[in-house]
Protein backbone atom coordinates (compact mmCIF):
# COMPACT_ATOMS: atom_id res chain seq x y z
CA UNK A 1 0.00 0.00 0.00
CA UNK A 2 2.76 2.64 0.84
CA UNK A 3 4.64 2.15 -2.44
CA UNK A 4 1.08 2.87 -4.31
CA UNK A 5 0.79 5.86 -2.45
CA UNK A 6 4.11 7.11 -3.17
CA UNK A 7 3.70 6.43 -6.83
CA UNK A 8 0.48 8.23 -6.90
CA UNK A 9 1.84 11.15 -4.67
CA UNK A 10 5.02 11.60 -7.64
CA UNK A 11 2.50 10.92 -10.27
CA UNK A 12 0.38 13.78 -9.24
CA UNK A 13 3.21 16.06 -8.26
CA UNK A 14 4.42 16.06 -12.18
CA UNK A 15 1.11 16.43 -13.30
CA UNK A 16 0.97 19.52 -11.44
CA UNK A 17 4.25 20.70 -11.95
CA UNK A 18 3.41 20.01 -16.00
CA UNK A 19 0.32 22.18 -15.92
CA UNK A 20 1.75 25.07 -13.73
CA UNK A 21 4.50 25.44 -16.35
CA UNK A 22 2.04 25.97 -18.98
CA UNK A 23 0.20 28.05 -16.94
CA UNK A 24 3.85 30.43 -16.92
CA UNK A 25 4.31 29.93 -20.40
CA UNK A 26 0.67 31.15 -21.57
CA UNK A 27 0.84 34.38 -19.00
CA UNK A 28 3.94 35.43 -21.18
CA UNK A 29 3.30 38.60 -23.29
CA UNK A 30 1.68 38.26 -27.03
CA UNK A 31 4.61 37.11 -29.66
CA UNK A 32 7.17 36.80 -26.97
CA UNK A 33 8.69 32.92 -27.73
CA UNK A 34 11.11 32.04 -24.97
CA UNK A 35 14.30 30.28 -25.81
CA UNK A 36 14.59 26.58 -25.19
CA UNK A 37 17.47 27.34 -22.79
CA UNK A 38 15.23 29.98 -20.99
CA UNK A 39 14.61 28.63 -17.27
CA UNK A 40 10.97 30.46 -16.41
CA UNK A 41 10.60 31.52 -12.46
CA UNK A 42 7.39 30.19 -11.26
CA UNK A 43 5.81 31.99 -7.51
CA UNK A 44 2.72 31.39 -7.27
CA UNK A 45 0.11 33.37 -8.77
CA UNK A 46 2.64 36.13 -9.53
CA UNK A 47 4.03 37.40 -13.40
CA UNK A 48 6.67 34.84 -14.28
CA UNK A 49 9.71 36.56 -14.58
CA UNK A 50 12.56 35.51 -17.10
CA UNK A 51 15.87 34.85 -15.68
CA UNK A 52 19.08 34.67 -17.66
CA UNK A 53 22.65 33.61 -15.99
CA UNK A 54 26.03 34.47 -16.84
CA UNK A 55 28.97 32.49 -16.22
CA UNK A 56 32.15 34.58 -15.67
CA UNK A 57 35.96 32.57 -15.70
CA UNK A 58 38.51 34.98 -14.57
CA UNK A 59 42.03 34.36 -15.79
CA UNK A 60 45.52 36.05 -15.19
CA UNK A 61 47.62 36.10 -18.00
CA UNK A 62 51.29 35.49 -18.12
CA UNK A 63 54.15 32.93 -18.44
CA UNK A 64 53.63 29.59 -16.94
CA UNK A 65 56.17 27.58 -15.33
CA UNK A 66 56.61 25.36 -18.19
CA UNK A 67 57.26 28.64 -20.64
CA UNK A 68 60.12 29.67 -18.42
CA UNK A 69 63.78 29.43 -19.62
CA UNK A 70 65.94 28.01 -16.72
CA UNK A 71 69.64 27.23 -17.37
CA UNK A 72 71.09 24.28 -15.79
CA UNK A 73 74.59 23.61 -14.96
CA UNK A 74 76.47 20.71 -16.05
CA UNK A 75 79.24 19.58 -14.81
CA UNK A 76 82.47 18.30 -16.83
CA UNK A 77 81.00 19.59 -20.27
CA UNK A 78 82.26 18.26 -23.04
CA UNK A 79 81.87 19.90 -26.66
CA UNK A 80 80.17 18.07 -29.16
CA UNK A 81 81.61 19.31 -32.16
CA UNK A 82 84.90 18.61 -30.30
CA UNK A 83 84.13 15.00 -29.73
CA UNK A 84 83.33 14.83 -33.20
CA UNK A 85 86.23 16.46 -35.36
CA UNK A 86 88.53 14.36 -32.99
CA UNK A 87 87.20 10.86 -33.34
CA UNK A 88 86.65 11.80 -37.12
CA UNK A 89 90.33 12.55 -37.29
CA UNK A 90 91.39 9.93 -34.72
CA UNK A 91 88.71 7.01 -34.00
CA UNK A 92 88.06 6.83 -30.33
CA UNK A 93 89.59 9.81 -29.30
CA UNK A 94 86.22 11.65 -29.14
CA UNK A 95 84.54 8.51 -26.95
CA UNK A 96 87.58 9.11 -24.64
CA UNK A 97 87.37 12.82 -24.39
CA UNK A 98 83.27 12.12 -23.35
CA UNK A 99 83.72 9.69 -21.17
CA UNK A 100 82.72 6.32 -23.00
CA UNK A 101 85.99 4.40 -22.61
CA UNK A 102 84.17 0.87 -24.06
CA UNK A 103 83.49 2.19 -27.17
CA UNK A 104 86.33 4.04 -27.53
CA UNK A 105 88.42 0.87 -27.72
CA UNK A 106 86.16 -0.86 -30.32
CA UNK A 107 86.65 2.14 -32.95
CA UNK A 108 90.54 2.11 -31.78
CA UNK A 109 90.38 -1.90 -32.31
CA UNK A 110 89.07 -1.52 -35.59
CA UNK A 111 91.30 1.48 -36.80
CA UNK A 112 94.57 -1.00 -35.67
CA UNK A 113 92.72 -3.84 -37.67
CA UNK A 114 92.07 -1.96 -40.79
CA UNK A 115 95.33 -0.39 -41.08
CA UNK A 116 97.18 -3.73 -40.44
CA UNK A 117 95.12 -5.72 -42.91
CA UNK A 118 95.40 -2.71 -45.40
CA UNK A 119 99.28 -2.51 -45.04
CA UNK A 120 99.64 -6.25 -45.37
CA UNK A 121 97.42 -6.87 -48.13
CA UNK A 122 99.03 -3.86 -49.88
CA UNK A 123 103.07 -4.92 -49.91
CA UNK A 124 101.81 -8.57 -50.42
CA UNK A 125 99.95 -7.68 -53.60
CA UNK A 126 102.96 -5.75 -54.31
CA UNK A 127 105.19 -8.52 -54.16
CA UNK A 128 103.65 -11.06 -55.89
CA UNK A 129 102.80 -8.48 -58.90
CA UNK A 130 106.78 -8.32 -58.93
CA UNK A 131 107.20 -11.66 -58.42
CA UNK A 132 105.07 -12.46 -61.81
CA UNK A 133 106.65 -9.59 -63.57
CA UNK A 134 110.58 -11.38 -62.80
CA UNK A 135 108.97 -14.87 -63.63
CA UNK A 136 108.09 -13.67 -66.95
CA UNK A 137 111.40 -11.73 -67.63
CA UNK A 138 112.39 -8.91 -70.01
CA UNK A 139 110.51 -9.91 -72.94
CA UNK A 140 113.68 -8.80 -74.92
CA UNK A 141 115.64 -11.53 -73.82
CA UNK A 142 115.57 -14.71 -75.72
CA UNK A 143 116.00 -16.63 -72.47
CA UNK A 144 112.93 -15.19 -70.37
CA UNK A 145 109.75 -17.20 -69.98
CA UNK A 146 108.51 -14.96 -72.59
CA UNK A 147 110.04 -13.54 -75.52
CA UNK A 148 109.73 -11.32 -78.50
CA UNK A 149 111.87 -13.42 -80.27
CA UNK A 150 110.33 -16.56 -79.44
CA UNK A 151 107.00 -15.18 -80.30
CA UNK A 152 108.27 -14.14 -83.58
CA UNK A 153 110.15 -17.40 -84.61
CA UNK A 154 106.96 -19.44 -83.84
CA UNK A 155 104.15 -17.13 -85.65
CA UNK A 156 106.42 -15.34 -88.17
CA UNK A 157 104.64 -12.14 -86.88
CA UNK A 158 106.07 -8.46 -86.71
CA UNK A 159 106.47 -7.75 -83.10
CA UNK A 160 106.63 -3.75 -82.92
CA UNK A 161 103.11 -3.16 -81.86
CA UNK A 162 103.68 -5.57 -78.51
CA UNK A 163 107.54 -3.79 -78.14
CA UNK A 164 105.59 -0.07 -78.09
CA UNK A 165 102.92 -1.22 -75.56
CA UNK A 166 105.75 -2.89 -72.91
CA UNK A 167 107.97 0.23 -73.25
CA UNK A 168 104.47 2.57 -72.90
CA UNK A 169 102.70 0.01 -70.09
CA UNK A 170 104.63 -2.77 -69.12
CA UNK A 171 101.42 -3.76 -67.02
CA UNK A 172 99.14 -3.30 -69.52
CA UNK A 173 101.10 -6.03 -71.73
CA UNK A 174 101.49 -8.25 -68.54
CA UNK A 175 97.91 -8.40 -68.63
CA UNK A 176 97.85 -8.83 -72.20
CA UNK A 177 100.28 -12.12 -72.39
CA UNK A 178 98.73 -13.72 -69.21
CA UNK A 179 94.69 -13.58 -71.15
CA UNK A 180 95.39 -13.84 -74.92
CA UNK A 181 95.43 -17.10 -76.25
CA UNK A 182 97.27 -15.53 -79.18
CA UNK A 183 100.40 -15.07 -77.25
CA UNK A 184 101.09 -18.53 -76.10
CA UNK A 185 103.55 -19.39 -78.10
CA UNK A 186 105.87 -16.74 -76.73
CA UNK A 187 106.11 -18.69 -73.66
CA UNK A 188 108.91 -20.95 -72.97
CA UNK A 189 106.14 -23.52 -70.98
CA UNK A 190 103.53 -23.00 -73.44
CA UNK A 191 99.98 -22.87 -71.76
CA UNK A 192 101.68 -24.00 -68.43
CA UNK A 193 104.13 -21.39 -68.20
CA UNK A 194 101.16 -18.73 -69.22
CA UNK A 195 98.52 -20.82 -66.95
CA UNK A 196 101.04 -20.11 -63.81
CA UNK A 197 102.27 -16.47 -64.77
CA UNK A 198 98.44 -15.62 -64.80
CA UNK A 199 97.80 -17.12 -61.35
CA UNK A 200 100.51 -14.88 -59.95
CA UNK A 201 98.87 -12.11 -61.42
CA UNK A 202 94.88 -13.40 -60.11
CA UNK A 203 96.43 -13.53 -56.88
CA UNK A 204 97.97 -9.93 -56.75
CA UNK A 205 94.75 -8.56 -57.73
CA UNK A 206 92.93 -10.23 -55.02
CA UNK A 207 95.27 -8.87 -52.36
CA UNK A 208 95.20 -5.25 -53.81
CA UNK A 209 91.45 -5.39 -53.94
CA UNK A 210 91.49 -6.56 -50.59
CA UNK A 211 93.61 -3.56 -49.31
CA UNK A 212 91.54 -0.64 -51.32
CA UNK A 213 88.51 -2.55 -49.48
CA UNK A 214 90.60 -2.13 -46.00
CA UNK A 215 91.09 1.59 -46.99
CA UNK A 216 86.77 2.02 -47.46
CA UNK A 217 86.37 0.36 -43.88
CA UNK A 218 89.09 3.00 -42.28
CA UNK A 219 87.03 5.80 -43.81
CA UNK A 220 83.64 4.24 -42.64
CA UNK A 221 84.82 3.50 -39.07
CA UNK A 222 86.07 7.32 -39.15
CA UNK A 223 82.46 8.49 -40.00
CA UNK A 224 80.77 6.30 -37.79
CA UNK A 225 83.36 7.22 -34.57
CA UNK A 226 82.73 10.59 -35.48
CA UNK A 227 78.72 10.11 -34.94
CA UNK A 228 79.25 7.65 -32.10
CA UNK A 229 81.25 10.71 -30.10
CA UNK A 230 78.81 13.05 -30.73
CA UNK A 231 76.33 10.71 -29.21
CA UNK A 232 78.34 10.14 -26.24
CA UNK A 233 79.28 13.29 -26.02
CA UNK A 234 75.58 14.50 -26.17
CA UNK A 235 74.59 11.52 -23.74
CA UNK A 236 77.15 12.72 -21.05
CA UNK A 237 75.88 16.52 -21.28
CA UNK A 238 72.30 15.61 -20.94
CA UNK A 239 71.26 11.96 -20.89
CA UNK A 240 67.62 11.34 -22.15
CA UNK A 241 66.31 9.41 -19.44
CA UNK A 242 67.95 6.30 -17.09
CA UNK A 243 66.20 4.05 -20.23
CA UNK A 244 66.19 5.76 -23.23
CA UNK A 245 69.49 5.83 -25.23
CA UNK A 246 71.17 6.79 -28.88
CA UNK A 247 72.25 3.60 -31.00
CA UNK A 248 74.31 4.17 -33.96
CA UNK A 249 75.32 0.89 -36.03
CA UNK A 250 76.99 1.13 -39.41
CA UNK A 251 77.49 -2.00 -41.90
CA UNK A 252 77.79 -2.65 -45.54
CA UNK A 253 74.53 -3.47 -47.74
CA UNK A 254 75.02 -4.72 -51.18
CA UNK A 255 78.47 -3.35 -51.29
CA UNK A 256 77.70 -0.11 -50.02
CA UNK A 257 78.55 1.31 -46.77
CA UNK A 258 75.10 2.08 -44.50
CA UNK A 259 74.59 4.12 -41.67
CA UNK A 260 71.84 3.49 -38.87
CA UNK A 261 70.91 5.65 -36.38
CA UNK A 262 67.93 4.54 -33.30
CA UNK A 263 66.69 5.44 -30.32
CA UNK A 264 66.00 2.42 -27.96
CA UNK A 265 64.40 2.20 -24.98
CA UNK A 266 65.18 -0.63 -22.30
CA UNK A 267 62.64 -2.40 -20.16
């Protein structure tokens, strides 16, 4: 029974709360059409009276705190730039200079590798290419492996042409002997003696290839030890949080040298 009542009681209190509304809204003057957003004042058998609100938001103007400059000190700068020319000049001098000792000695490591390999591969080439050049001999003497004269006696050919090209480029008519088939018979061996003076010569070119390749790692370890001590150097000045770091990895990709730069975070 007492939740019927209540329901009638609410029931009856919107009904009247409906009609008194209406009531308001017909006592407003002729042609007058409130606003939707128009709240109307309803006391009892007085005028309803329109009331309109204004919300007001003071502000003060002016910097905040995150809009002001502050300098901060840090101690035991180090120069960027200055990291940078030196490890581009010397590779792992700049790591040293900011303080990253590790990765100084990996650049260092390979500097000492590269220059070793480059040096070796460079006199070895050397002295194999003038090892094949005394194995084949002065091709004026009748006695060398290969001849002009024994050329000439076996294909009754005029040999000025090959004479100009060994006094112009003696290397140009090594190469020429050791690939034309044409030219066998100035060699005292035949195909053997051309078959070995030509391996001599393969095997120089590997090792000379391999030392101009030694010389394009020096110059890409000096690039990327450059980058890597500006990174350190930038990481000691002002570290970008206890997890967040700067990785820079270089490589080669189909023969071309390739630079990589990240930033990683650790978990």
């Amino acid at each position: 029974m007492n939740l019927r009542l209540r329901l009638l009681s609410a029931c009856a209190t919107a009904i009247a709360a409906v009609v008194a509304t209406a009531s308001a809204r017909a006592a407003l003057p002729a042609g007058f059409e409130p606003s939707r957003l128009t709240l109307l004042r309803i006391e009892g058998h007085e005028k309803p009276e329109l009331i309109l609100a204004q919300r007001v938001i003071d502000r003060e103007w002016g910097p905040s705190e995150d809009s002001v400059y502050v300098e901060k000190e840090v101690t035991n700068w180090r120069s960027e730039p200055g990291a940078m020319l030196m490890s581009a000049v010397l590779p792992g001098a700049g790591q040293v200079y900011a303080n990253a000792p590790r990765r100084a000695l990996l650049f260092a490591l390979a500097e000492a590798v590269g220059w070793t390999a480059r040096i070796f591969l460079r006199r070895s080439g050397d002295q194999v290419r003038e090892d094949a050049a005394a194995y084949a001999g002065s091709p004026a003497d009748s006695v060398s492996a290969w001849s002009f004269a024994r050329w000439v006696s076996e294909t009754d050919m005029d040999p000025a042409q090959l004479q100009s090209l060994y006094a112009a480029d003696p290397e140009a008519f090594y190469d020429l002997i050791a690939t034309d088939p044409r030219l066998i018979a100035g060699w005292d061996e035949g195909e053997a003696g051309r078959a070995r003076f030509e391996d001599l010569r393969a095997t120089s070119d590997r090792r000379l290839h391999g030392a101009r390749f030694s010389e394009s790692v020096l110059w890409v370890n000096h690039v990327l030890a450059a980058v890597d001590a500006l990174r350190a150097a930038r990481s000691h000045n002002l570290e970008l949080s206890p997890s967040l770091g700067l990785d820079v990895r270089g490589g080669w990709n189909r023969g071309r040298p390739e630079l990589v730069a990240a930033i990683v975070r650790r978990f």
